[in-house]
C-alpha atoms as a PDB file:
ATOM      1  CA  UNK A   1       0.000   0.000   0.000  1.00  0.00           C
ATOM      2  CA  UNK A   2       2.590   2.384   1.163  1.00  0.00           C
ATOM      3  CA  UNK A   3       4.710   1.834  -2.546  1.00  0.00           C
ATOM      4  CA  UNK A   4       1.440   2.585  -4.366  1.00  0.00           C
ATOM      5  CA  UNK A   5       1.345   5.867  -2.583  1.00  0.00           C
ATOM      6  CA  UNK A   6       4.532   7.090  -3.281  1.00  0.00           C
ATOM      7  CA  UNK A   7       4.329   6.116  -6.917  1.00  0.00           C
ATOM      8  CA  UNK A   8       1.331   8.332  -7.127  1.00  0.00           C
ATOM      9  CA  UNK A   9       3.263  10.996  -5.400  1.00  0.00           C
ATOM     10  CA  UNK A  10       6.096  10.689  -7.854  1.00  0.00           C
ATOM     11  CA  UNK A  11       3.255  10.851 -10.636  1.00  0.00           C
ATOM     12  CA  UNK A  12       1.742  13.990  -9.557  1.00  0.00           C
ATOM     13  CA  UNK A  13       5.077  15.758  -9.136  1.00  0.00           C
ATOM     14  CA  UNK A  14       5.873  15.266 -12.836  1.00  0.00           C
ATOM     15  CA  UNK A  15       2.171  16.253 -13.813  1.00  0.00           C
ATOM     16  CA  UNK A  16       2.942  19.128 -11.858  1.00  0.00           C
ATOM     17  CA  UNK A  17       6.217  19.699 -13.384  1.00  0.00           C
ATOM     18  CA  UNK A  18       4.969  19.083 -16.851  1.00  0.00           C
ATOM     19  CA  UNK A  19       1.895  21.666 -16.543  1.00  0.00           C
ATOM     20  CA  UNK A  20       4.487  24.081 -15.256  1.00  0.00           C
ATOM     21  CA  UNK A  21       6.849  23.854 -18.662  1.00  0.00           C
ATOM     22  CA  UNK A  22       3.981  23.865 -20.982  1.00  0.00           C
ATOM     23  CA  UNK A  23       2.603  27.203 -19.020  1.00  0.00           C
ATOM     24  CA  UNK A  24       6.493  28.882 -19.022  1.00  0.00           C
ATOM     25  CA  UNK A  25       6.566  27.653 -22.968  1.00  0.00           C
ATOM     26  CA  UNK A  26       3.044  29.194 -23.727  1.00  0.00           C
ATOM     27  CA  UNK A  27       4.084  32.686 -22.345  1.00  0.00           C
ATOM     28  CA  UNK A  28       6.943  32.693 -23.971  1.00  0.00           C
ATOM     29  CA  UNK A  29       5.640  32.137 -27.623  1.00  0.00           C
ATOM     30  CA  UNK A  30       3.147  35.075 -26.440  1.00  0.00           C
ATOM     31  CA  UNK A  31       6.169  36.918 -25.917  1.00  0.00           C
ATOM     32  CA  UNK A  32       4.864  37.291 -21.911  1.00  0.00           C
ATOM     33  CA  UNK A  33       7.360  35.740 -20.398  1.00  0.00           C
ATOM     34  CA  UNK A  34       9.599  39.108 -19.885  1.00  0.00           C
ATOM     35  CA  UNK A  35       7.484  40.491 -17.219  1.00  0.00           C
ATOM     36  CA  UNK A  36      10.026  43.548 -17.082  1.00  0.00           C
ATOM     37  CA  UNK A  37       9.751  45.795 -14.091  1.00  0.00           C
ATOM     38  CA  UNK A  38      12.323  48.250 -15.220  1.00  0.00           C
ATOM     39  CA  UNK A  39      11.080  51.688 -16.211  1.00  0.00           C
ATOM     40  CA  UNK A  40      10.452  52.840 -19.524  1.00  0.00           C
ATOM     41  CA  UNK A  41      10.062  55.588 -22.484  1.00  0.00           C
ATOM     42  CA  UNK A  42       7.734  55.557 -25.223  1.00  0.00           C
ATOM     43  CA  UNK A  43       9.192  56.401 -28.524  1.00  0.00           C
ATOM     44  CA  UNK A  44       6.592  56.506 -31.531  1.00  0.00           C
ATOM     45  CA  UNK A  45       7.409  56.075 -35.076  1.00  0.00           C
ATOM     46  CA  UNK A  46       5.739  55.844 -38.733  1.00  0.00           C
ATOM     47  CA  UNK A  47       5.895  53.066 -41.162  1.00  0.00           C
ATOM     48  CA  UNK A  48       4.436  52.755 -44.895  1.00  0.00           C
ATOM     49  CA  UNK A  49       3.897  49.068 -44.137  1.00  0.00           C
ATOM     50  CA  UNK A  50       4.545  46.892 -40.376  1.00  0.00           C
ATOM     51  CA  UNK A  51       3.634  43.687 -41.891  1.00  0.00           C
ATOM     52  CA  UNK A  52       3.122  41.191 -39.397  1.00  0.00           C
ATOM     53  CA  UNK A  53       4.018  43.268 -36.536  1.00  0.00           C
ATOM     54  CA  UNK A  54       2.157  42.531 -33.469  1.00  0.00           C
ATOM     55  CA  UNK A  55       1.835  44.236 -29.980  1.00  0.00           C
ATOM     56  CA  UNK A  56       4.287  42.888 -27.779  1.00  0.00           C
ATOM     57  CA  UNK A  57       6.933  42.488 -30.650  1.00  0.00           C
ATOM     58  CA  UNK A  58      11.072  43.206 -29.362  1.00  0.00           C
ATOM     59  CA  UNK A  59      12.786  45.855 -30.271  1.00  0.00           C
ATOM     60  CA  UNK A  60      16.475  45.337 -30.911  1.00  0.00           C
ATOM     61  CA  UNK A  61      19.330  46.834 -31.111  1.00  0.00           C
ATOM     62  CA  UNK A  62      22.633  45.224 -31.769  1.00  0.00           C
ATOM     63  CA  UNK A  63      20.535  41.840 -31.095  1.00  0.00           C
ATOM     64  CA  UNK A  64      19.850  42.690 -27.831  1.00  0.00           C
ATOM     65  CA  UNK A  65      16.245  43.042 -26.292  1.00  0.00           C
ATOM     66  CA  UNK A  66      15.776  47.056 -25.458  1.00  0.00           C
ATOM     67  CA  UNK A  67      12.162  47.249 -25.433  1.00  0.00           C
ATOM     68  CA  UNK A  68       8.772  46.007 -26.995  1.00  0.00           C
ATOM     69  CA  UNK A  69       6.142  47.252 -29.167  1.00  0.00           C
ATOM     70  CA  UNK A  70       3.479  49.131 -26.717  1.00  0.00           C
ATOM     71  CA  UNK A  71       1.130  50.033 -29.301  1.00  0.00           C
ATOM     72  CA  UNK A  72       0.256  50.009 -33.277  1.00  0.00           C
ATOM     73  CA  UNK A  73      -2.417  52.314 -34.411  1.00  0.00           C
ATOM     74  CA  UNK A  74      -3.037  53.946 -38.296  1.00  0.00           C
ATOM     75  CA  UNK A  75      -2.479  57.625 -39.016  1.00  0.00           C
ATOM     76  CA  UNK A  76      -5.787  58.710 -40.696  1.00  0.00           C
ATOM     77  CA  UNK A  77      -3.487  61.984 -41.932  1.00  0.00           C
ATOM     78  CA  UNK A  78      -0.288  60.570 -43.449  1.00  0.00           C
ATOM     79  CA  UNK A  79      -2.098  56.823 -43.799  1.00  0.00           C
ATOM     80  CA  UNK A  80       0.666  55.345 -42.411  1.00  0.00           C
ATOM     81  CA  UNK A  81       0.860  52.757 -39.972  1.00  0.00           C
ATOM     82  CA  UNK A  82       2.063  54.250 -35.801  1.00  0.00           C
ATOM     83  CA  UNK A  83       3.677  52.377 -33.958  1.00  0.00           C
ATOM     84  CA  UNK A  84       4.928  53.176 -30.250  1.00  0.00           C
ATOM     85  CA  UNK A  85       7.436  51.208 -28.481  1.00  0.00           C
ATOM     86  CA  UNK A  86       8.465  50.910 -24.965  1.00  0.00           C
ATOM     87  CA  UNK A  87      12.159  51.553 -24.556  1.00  0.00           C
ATOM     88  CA  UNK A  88      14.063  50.260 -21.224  1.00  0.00           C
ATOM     89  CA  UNK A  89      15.697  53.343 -19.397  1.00  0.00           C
ATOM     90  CA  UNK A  90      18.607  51.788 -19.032  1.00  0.00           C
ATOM     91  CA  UNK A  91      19.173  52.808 -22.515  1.00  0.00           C
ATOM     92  CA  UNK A  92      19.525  55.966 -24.209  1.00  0.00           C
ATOM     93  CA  UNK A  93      19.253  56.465 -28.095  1.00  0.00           C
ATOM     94  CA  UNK A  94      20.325  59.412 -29.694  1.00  0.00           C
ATOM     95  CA  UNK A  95      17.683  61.348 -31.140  1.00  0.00           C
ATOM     96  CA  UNK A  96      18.925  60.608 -35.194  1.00  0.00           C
ATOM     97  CA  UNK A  97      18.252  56.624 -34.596  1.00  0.00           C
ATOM     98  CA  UNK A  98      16.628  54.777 -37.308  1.00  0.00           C
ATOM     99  CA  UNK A  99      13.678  52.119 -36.759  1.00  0.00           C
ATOM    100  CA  UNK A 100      13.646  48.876 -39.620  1.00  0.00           C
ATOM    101  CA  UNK A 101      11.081  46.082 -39.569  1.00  0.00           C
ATOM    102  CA  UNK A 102      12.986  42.800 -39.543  1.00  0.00           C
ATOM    103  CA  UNK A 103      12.166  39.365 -39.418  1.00  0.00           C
ATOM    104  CA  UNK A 104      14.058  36.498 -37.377  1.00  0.00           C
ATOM    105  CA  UNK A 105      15.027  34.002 -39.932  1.00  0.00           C
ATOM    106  CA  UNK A 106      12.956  33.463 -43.352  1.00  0.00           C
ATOM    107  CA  UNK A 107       9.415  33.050 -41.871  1.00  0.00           C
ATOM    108  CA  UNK A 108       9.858  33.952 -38.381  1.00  0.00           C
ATOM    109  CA  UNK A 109       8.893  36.076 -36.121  1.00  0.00           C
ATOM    110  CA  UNK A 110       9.052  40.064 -36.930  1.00  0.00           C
ATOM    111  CA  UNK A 111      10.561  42.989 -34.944  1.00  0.00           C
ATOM    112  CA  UNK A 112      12.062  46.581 -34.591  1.00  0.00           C
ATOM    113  CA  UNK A 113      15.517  47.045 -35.203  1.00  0.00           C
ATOM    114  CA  UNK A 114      17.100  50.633 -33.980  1.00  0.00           C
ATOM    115  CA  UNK A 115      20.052  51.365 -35.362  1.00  0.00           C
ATOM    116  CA  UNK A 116      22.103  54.255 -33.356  1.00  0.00           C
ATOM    117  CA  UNK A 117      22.726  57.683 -34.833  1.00  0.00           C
ATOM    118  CA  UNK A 118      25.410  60.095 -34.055  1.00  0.00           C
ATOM    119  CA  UNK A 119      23.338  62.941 -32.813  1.00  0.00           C
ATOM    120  CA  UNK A 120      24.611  63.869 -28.792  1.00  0.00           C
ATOM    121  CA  UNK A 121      20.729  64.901 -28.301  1.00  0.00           C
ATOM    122  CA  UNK A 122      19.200  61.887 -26.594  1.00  0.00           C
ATOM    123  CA  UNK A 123      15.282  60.659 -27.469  1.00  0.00           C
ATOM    124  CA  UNK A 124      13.077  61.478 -24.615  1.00  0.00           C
ATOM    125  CA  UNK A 125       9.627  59.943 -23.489  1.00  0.00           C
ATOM    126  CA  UNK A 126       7.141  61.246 -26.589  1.00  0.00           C
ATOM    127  CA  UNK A 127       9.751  61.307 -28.804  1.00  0.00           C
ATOM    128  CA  UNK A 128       9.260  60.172 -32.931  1.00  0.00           C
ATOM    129  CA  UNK A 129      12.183  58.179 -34.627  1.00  0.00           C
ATOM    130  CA  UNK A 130      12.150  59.962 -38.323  1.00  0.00           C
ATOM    131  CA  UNK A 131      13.951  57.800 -40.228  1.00  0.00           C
ATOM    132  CA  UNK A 132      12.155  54.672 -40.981  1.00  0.00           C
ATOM    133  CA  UNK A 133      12.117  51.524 -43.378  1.00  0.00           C
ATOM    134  CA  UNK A 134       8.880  49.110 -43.278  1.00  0.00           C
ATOM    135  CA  UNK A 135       8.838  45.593 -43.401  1.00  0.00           C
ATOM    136  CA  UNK A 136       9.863  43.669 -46.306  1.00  0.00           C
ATOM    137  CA  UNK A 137       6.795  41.539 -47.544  1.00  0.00           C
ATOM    138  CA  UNK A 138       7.447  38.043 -48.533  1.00  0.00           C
ATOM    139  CA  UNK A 139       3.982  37.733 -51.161  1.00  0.00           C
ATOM    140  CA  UNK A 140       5.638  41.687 -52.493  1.00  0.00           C
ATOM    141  CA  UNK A 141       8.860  40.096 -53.057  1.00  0.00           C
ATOM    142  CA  UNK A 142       7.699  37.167 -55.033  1.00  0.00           C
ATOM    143  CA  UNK A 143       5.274  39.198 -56.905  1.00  0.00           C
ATOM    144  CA  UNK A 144       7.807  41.656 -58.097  1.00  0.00           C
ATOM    145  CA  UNK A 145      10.191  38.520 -59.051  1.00  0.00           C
ATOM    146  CA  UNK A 146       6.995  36.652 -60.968  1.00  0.00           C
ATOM    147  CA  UNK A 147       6.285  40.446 -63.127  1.00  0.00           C
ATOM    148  CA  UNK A 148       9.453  41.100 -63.753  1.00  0.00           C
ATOM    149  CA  UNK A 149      10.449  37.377 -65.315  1.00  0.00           C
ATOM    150  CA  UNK A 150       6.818  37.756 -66.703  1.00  0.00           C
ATOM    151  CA  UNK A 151       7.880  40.786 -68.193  1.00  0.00           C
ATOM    152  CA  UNK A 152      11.523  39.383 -69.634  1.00  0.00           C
ATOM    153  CA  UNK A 153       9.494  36.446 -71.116  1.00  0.00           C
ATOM    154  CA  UNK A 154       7.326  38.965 -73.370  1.00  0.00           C
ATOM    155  CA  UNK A 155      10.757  41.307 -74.668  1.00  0.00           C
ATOM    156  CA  UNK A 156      12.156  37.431 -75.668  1.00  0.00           C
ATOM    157  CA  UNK A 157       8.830  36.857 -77.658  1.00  0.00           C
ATOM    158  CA  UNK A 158       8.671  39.933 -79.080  1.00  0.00           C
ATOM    159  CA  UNK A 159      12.422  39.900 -80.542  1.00  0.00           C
ATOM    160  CA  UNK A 160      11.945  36.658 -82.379  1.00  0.00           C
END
């Protein structure tokens, strides 16, 4: 009796264990695991097109983590996409950085990468980066390649 108890112990411990790991791996595919503490700035910044952006997002710089996307909303003015990110205070961007939409690997996951500028002016809570390049759109890409061999096909046609 006493062996059949401690089997179910050892049983529950792993079920516990288990349920534990699939709960740490869920919040960090939701990008939730980084329950950050450290205070922040919100920078805001424009882009033609975010692609799959999402809330939540990193934004790195030099492959590090420095913040996360707070916010995406559209500019009903310039019709351009607004995104505001969450920047750690630990650190400081001069103000003549430059936002890009990247993408981790070939299908992963996208982000914001800031590149540093030069400028000794740092960027201060409110702040908007100015310089800007959107997200590079896989279906754009292959559409451009399919018109322009479409297009090469047609000139060898027409020379014959």
């Amino acid at each position: 009796m006493m062996k059949r108890k401690t089997l179910d112990l050892w049983v529950g411990v792993f079920v516990a264990i288990g349920l534990g790991a699939l709960l740490f791996l869920a919040l960090k595919v939701g990008n939730l695991a980084s329950f950050s503490a450290e205070e922040t700035y919100l920078v805001k910044a424009n882009f033609d097109n975010i692609g799959g952006l999402k809330k939540r997002a990193p934004v790195k710089s030099a492959g590090v983590v420095v913040g996360r996307v707070e916010d995406i909303g559209f500019d009903t003015e310039t019709y351009e996409a607004t995104v505001a990110m969450a920047i750690d205070k630990r650190y400081e961007f001069p103000k003549d950085t430059s936002a890009k939409i990247l993408t981790s690997g070939l299908l992963g996951e996208q982000y914001i990468g800031l590149t540093a500028g030069g400028d000794t002016a740092k960027l201060k809570n409110g702040d908007k980066i100015k310089i800007t390049q959107s997200a590079v759109v896989l279906e754009n890409l292959i559409s451009q390649f399919l018109f322009s061999k479409a297009a090469d096909g047609n000139k060898d046609s027409n020379s014959k």
